[in-house]
C-alpha atoms as a PDB file:
ATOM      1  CA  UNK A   1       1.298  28.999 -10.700  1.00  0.00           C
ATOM      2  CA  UNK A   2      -0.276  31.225  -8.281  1.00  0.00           C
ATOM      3  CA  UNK A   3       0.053  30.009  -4.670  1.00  0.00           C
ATOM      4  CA  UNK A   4      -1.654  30.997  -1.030  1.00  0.00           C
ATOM      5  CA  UNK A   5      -0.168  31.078   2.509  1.00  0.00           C
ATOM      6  CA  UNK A   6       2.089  28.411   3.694  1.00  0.00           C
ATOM      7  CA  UNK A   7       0.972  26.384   6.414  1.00  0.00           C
ATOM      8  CA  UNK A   8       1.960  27.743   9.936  1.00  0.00           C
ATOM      9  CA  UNK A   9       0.901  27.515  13.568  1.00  0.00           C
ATOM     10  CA  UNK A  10      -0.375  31.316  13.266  1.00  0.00           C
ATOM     11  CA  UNK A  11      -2.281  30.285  10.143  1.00  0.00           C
ATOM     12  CA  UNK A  12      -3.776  27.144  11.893  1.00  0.00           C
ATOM     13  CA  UNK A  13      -4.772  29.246  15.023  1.00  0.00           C
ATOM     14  CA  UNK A  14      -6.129  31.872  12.723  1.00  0.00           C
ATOM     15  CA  UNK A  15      -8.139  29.444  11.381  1.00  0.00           C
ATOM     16  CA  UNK A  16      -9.446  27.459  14.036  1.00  0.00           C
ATOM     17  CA  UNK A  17     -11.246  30.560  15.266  1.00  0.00           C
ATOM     18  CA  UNK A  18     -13.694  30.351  12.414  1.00  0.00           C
ATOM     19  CA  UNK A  19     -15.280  27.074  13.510  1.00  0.00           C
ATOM     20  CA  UNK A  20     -14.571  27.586  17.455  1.00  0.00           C
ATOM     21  CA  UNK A  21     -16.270  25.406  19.635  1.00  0.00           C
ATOM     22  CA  UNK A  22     -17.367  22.601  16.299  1.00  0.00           C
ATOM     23  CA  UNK A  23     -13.667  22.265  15.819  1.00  0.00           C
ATOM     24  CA  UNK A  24     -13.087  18.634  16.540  1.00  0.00           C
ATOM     25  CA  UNK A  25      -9.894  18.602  17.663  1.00  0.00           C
ATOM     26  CA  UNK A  26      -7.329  20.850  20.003  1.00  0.00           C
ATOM     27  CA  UNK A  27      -6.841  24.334  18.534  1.00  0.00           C
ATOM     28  CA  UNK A  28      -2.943  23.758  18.974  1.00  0.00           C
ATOM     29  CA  UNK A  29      -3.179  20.345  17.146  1.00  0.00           C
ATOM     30  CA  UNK A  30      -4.926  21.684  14.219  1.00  0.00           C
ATOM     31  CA  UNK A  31      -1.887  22.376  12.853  1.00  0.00           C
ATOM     32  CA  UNK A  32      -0.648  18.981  12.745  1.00  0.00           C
ATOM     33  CA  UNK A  33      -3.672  17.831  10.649  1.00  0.00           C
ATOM     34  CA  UNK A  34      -1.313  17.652   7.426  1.00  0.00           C
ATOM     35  CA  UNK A  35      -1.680  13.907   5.334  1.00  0.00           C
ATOM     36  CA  UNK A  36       0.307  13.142   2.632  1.00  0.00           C
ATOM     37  CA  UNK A  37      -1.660  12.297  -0.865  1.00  0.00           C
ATOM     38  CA  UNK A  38       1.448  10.740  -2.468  1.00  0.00           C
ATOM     39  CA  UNK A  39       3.103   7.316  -2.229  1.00  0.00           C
ATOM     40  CA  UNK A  40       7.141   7.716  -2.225  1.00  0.00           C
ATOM     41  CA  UNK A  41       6.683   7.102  -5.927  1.00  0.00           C
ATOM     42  CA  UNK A  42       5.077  10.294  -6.451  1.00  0.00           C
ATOM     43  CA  UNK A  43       1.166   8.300  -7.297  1.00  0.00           C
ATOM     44  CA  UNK A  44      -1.931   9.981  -6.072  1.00  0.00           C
ATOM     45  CA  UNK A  45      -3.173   8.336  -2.584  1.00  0.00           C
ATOM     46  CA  UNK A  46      -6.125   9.136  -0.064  1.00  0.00           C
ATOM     47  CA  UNK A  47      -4.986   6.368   2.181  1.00  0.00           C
ATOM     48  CA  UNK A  48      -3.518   8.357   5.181  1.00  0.00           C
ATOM     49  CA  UNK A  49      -6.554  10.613   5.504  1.00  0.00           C
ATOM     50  CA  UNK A  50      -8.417  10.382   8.319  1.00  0.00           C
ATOM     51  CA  UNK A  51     -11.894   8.921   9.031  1.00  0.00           C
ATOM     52  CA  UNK A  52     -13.671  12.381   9.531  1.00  0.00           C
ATOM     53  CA  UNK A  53     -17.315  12.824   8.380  1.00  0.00           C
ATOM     54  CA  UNK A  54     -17.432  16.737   8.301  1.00  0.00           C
ATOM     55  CA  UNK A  55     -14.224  18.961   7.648  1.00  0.00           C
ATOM     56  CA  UNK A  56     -13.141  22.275   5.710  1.00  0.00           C
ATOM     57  CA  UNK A  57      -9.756  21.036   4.062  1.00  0.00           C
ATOM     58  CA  UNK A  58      -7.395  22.609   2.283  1.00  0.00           C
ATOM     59  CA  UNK A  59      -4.988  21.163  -0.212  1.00  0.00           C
ATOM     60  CA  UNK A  60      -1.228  22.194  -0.281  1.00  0.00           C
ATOM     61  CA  UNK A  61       1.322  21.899  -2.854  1.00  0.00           C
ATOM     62  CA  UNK A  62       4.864  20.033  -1.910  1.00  0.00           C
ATOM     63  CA  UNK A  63       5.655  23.185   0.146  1.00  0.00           C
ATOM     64  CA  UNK A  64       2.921  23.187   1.568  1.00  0.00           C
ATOM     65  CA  UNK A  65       1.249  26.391   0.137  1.00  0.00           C
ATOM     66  CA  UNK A  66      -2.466  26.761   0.235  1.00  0.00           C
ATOM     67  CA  UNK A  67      -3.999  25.968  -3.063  1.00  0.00           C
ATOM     68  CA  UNK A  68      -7.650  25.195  -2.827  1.00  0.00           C
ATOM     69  CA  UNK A  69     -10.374  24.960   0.006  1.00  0.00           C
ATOM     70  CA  UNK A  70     -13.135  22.887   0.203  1.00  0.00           C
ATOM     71  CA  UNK A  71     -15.944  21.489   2.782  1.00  0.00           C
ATOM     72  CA  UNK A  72     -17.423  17.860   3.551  1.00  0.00           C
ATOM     73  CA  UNK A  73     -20.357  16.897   5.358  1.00  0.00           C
ATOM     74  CA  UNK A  74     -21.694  13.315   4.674  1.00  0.00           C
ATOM     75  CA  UNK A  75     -23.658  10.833   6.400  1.00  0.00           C
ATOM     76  CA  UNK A  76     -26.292  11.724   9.254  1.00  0.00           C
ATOM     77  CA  UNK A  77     -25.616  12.409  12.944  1.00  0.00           C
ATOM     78  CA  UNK A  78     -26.393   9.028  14.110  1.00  0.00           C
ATOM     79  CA  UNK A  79     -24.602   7.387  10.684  1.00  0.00           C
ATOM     80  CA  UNK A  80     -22.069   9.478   9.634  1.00  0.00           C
ATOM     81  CA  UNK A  81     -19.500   9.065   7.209  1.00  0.00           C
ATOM     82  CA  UNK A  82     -16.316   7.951   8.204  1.00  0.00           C
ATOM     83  CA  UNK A  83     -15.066   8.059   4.621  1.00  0.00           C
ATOM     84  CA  UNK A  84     -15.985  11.661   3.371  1.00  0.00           C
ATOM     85  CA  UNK A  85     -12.386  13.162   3.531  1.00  0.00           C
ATOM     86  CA  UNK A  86     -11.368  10.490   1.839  1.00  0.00           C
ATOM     87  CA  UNK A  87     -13.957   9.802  -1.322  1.00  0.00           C
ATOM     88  CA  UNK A  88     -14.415  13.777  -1.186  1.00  0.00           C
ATOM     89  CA  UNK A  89     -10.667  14.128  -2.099  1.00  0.00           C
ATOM     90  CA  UNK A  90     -10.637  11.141  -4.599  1.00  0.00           C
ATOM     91  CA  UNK A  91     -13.560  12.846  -5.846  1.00  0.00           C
ATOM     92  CA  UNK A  92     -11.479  15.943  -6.888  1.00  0.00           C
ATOM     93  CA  UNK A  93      -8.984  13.531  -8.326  1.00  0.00           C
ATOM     94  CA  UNK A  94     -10.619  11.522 -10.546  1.00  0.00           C
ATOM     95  CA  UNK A  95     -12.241  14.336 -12.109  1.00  0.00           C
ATOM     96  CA  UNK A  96      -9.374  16.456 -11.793  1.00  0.00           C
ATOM     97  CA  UNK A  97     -11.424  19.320 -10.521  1.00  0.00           C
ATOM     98  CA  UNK A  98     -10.276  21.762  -9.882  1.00  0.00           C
ATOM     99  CA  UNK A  99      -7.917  21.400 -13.023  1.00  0.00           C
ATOM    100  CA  UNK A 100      -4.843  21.601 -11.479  1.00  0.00           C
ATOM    101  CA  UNK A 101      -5.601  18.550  -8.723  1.00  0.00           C
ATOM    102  CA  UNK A 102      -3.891  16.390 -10.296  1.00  0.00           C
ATOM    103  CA  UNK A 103      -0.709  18.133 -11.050  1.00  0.00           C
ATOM    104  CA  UNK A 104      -0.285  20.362  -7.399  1.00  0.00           C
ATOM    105  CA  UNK A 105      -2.070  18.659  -4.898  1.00  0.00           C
ATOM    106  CA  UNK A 106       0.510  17.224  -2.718  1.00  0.00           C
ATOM    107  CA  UNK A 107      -1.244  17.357   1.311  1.00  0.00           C
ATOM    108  CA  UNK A 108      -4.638  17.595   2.430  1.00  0.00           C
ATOM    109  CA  UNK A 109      -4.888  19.832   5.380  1.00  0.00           C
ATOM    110  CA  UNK A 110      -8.069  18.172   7.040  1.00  0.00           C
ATOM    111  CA  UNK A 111      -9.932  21.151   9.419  1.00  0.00           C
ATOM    112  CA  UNK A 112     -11.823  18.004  11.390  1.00  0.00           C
ATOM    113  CA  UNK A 113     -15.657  19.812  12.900  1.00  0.00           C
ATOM    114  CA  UNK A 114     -18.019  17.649  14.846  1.00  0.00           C
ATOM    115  CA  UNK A 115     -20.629  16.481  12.731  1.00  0.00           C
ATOM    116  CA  UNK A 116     -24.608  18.234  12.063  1.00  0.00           C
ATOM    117  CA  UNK A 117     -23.024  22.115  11.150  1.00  0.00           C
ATOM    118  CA  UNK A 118     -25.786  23.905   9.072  1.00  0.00           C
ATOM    119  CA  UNK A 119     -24.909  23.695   5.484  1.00  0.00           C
ATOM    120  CA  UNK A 120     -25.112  27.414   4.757  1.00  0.00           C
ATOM    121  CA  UNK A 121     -22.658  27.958   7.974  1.00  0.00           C
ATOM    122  CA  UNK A 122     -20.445  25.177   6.177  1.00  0.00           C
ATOM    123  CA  UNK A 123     -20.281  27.579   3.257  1.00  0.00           C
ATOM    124  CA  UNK A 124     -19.765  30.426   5.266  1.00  0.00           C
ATOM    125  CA  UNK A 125     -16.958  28.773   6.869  1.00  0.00           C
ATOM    126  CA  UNK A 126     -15.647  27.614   3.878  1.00  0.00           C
ATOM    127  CA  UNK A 127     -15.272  31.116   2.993  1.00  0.00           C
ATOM    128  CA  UNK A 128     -13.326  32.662   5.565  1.00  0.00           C
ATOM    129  CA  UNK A 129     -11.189  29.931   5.461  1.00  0.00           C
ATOM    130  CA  UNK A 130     -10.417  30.757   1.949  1.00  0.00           C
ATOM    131  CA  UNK A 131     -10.193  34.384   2.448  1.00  0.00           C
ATOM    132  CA  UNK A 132      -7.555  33.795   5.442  1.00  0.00           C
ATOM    133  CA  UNK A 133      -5.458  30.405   3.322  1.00  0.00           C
ATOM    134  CA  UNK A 134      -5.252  32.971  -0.136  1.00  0.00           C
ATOM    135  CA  UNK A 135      -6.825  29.615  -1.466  1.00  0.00           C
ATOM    136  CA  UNK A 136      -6.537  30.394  -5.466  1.00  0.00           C
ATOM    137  CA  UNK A 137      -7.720  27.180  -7.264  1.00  0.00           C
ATOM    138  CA  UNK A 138     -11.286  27.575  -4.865  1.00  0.00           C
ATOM    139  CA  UNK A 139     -13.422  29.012  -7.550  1.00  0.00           C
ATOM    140  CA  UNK A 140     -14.741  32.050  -6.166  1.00  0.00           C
ATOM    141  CA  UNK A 141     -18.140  32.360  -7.852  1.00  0.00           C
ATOM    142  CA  UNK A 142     -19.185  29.398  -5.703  1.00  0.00           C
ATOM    143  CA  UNK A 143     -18.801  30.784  -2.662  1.00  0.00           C
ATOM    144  CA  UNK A 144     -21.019  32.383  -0.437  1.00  0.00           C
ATOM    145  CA  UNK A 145     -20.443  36.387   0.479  1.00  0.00           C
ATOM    146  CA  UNK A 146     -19.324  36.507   4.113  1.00  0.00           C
ATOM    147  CA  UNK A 147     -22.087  38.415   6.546  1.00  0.00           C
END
């Protein structure tokens, strides 16, 4: 199985540049933002995610290896939705897309943004942060060219 970059504090910085000033939390915490999507038995959880209406995230295999990147923006700026991390990533599960969810997704790296980004700079985002994680389930031909 093909793998990307494992998670580091150069990675996390490198990242949190993309966003900047929508990043929702502390560049230096970013790259604590690591939740666990197994119970000690080894079954498929979202329940440690955070409440976080908007976020790029990136899943990791057990080492932690970038494997797929993704964006979430649900709810409205007065309403948003608390739960989009989480029913985003059971999402993925439950219809094991991209194919391999089920199997190599062991952490959800959760890139938290303030909520109302522009869909097309979502995408855009969502992009570089591939391009810089080596993301390789993220199926390419959905992404958006980088300007």
């Amino acid at each position: 199985m093909s793998t990307g970059w494992a998670l580091s504090a150069q990675l996390a910085a490198s990242v949190a540049a993309i966003p900047g000033q929508r990043l929702a939390v502390a560049t230096e915490q970013l790259v604590t933002c690591v939740y666990s999507l197994r119970e000690r038995n080894g079954t498929f959880t979202t329940r440690r995610l955070p409440p976080w209406s908007s976020a790029i995230y990136v899943a990791l295999d057990e080492h932690r290896r970038c494997l797929y990147t993704g964006i979430v923006q649900r709810g409205t700026t007065k309403y948003p939705d608390l739960l989009a991390v989480k029913d985003r990533t059971a999402e993925h599960y439950r219809n094991n897309e991209p194919i391999e969810t089920r199997a190599t997704w062991h952490h959800l790296w959760v890139i938290p943004l303030h909520h109302g980004v522009p869909r097309p700079q979502l995408e855009a985002w969502e992009t570089r942060v591939r391009q810089q994680t080596a993301s390789p389930q993220t199926r390419k031909s959905r992404l958006r060219p980088v300007a």
